[in-house]
C-alpha atoms as a PDB file:
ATOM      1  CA  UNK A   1      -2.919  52.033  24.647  1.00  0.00           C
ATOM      2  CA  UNK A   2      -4.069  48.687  25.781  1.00  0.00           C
ATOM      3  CA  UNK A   3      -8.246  47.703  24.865  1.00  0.00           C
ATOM      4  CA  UNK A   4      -9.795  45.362  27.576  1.00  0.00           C
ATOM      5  CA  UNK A   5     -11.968  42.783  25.958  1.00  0.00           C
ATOM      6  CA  UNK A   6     -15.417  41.493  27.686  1.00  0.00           C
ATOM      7  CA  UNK A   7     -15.703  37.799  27.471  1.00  0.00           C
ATOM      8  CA  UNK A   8     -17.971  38.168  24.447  1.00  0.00           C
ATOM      9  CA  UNK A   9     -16.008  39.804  22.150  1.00  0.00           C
ATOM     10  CA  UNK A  10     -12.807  38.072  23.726  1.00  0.00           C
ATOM     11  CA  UNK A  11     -14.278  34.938  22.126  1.00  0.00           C
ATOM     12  CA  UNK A  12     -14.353  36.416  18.590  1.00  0.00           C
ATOM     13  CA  UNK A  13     -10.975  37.530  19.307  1.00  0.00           C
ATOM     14  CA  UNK A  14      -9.694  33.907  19.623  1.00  0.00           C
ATOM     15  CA  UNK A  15     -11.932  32.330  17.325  1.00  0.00           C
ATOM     16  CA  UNK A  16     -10.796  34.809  14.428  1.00  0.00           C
ATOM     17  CA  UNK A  17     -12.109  38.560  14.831  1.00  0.00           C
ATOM     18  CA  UNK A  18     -14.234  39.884  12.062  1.00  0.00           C
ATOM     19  CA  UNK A  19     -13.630  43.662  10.136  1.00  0.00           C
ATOM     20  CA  UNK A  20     -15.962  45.301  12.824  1.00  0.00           C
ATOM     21  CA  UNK A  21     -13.966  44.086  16.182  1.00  0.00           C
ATOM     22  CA  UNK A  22     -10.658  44.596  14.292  1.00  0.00           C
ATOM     23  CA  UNK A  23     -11.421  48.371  13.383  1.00  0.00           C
ATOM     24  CA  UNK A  24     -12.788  48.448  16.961  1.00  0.00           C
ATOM     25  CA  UNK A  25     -10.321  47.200  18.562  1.00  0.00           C
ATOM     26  CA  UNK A  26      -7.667  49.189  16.331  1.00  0.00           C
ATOM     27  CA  UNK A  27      -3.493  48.172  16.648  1.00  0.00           C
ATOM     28  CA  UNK A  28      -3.812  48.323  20.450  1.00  0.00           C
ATOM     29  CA  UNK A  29      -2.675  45.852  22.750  1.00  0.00           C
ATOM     30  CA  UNK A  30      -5.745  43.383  23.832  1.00  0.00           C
ATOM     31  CA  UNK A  31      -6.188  42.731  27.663  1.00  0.00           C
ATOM     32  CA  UNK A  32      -9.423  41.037  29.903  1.00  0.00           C
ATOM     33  CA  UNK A  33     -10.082  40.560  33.063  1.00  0.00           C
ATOM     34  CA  UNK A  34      -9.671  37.659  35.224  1.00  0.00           C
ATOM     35  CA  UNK A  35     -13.650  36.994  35.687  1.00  0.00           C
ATOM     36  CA  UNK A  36     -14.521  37.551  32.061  1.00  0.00           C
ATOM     37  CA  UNK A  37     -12.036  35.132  31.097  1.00  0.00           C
ATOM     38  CA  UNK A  38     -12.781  32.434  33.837  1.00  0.00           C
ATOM     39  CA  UNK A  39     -16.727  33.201  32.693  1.00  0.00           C
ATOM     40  CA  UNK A  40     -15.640  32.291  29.046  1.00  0.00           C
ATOM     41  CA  UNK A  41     -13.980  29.163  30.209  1.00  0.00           C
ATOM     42  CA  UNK A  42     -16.725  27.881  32.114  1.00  0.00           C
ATOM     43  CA  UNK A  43     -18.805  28.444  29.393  1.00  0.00           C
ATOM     44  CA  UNK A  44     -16.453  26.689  27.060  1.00  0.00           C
ATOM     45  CA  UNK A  45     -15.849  23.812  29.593  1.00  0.00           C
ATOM     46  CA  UNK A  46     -20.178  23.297  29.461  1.00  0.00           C
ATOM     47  CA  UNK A  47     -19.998  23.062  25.724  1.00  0.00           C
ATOM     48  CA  UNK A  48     -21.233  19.549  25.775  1.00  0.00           C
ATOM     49  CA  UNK A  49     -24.037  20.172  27.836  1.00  0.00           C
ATOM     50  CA  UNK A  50     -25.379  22.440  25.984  1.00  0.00           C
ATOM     51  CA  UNK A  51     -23.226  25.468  23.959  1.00  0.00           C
ATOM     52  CA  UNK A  52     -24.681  28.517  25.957  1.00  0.00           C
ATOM     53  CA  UNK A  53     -24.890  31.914  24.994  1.00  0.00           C
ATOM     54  CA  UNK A  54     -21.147  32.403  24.709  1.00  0.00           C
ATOM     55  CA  UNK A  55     -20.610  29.475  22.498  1.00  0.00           C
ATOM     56  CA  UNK A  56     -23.918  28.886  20.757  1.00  0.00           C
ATOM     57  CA  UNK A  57     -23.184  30.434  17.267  1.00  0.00           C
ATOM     58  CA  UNK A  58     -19.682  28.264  16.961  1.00  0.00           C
ATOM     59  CA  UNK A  59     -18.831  25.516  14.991  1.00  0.00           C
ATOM     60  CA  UNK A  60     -17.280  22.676  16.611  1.00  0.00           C
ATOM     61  CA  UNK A  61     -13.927  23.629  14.574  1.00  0.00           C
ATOM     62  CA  UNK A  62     -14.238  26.900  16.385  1.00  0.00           C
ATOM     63  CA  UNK A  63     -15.009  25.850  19.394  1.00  0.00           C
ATOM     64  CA  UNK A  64     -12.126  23.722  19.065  1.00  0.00           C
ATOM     65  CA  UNK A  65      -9.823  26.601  18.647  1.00  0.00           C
ATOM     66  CA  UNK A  66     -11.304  28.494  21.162  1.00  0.00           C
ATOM     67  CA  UNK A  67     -10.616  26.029  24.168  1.00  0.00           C
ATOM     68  CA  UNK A  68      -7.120  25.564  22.800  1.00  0.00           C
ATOM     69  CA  UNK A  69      -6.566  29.338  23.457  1.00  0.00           C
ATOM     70  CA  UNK A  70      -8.240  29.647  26.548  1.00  0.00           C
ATOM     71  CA  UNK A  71      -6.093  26.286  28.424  1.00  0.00           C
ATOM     72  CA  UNK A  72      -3.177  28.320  26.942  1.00  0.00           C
ATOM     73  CA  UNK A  73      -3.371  31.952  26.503  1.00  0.00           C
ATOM     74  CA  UNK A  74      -2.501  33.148  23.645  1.00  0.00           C
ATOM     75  CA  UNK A  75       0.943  35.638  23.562  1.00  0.00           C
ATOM     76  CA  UNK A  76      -0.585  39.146  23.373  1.00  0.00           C
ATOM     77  CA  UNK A  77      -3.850  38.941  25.151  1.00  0.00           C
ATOM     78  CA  UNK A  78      -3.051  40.399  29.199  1.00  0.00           C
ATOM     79  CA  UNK A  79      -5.093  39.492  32.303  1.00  0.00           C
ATOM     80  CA  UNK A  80      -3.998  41.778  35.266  1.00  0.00           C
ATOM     81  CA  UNK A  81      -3.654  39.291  38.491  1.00  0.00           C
ATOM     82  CA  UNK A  82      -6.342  39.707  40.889  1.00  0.00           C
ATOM     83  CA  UNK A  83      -4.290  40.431  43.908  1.00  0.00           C
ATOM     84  CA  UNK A  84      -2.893  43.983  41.617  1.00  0.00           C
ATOM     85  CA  UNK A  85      -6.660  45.389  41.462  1.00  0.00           C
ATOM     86  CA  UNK A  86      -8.556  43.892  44.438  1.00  0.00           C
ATOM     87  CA  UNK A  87      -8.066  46.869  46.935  1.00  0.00           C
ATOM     88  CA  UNK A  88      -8.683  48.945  44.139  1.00  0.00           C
ATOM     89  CA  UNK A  89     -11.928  47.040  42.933  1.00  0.00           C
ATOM     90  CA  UNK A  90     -13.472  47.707  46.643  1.00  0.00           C
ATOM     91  CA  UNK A  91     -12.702  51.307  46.553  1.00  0.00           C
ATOM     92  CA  UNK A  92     -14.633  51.615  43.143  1.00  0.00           C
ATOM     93  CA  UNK A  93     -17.678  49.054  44.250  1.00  0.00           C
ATOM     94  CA  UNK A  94     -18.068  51.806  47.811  1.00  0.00           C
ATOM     95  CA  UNK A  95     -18.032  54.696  45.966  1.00  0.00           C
ATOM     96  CA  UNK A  96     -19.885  53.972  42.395  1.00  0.00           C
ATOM     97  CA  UNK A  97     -23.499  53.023  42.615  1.00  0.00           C
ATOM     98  CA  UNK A  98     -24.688  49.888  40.308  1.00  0.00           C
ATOM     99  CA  UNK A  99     -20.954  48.631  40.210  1.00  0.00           C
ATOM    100  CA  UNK A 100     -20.616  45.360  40.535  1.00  0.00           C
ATOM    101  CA  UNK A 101     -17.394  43.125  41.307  1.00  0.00           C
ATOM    102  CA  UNK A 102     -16.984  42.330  37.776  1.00  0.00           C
ATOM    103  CA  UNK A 103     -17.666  45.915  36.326  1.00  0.00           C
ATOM    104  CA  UNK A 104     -14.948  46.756  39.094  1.00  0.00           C
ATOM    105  CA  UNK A 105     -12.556  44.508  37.721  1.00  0.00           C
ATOM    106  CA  UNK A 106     -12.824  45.695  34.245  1.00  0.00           C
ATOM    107  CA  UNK A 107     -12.673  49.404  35.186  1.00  0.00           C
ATOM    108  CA  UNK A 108      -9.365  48.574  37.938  1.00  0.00           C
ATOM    109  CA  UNK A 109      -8.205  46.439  35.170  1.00  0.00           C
ATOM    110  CA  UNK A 110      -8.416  49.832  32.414  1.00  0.00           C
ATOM    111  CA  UNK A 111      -6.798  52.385  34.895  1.00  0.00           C
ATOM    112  CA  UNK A 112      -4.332  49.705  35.700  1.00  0.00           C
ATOM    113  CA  UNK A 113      -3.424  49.253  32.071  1.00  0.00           C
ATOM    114  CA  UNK A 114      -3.651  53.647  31.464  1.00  0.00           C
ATOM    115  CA  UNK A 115      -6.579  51.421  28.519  1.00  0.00           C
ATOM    116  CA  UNK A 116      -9.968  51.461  27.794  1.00  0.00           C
ATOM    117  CA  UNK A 117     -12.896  49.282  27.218  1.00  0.00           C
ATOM    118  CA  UNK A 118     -14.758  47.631  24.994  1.00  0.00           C
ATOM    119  CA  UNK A 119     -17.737  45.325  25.276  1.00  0.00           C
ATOM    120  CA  UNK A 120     -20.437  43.621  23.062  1.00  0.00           C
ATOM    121  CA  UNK A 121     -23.409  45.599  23.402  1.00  0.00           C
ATOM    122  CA  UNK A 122     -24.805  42.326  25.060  1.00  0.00           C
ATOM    123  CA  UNK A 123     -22.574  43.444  28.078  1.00  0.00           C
ATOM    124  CA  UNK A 124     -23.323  47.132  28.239  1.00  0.00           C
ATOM    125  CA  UNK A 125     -23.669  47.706  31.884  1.00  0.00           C
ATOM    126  CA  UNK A 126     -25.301  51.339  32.944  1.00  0.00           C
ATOM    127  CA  UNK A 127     -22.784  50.669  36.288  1.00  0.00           C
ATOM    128  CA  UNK A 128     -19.536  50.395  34.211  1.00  0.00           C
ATOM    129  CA  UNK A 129     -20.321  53.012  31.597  1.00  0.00           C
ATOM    130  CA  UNK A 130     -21.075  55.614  34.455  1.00  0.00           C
ATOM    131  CA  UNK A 131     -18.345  54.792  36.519  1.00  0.00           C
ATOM    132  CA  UNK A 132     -15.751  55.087  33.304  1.00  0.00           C
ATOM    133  CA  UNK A 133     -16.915  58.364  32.658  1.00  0.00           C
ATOM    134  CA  UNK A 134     -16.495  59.482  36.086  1.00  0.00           C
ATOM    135  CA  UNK A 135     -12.796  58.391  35.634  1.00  0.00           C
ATOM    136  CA  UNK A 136     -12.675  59.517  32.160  1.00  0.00           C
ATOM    137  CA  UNK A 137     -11.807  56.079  30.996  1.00  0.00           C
ATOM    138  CA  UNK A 138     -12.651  55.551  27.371  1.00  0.00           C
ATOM    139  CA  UNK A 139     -15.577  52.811  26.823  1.00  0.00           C
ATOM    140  CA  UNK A 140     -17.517  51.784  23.730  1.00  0.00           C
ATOM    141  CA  UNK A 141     -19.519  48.898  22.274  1.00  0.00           C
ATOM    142  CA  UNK A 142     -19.260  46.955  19.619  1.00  0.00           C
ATOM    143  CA  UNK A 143     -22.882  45.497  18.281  1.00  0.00           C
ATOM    144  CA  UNK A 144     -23.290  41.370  18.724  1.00  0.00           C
END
């Protein structure tokens, strides 16, 4: 089974997961989606502007690390291409209320990948959580 990654805990991921996203997260395979990883970048690219809530808590060693991973993603981590889930993501946003085209994505992205998700409980979405267990797609949190 494959776990999709939110942008949040994606970032931990690359910057060196801790004992509570590992056990989370489990042996599976580790996926995103396109717009949580574009959202990380920008965040990442505004650094020195001001860190943001994605990068606030980082050291500039980590930080570092982290852009190095997200110019070149790492082996291992899989973003399904847009054009694969975008007829799929407009099905979902007509026929779940509160959906929104990211929360799309991620769900596409988990019945694309037969996964499930996982997000920091920053990211916990009432839209996305509903609509998973309509599908009976797995989805948890992780606390951050």
């Amino acid at each position: 089974m494959t776990v999709l990654l939110d942008d949040h805990l994606l970032r931990d991921w690359m910057v060196g997961a801790d004992l509570t996203l590992r056990r989370a997260a489990g042996r599976e395979d580790i996926a995103t989606t396109n717009l949580w990883y574009a959202r990380l970048a920008k965040s990442a690219a505004r650094a020195g502007a001001g860190a943001g809530a994605l990068l606030g808590g980082l050291s500039p060693g980590e930080r570092e690390g982290l852009v190095s991973a997200l110019v070149r993603l790492p082996t291992g981590i899989t973003v399904v291409p847009m054009p694969d889930l975008a007829w799929r993501m407009g099905v979902l946003v007509s026929a779940h209320r509160g959906l929104s085209t990211l929360g799309s994505e991620a769900v596409a992205a988990a019945e694309a990948l037969e996964g499930r998700l996982l997000v920091s409980s920053r990211d916990d979405g009432p839209g996305v959580r509903s609509t998973c267990m309509a599908l009976g797609i797995e989805y948890a949190t992780v606390d951050r």
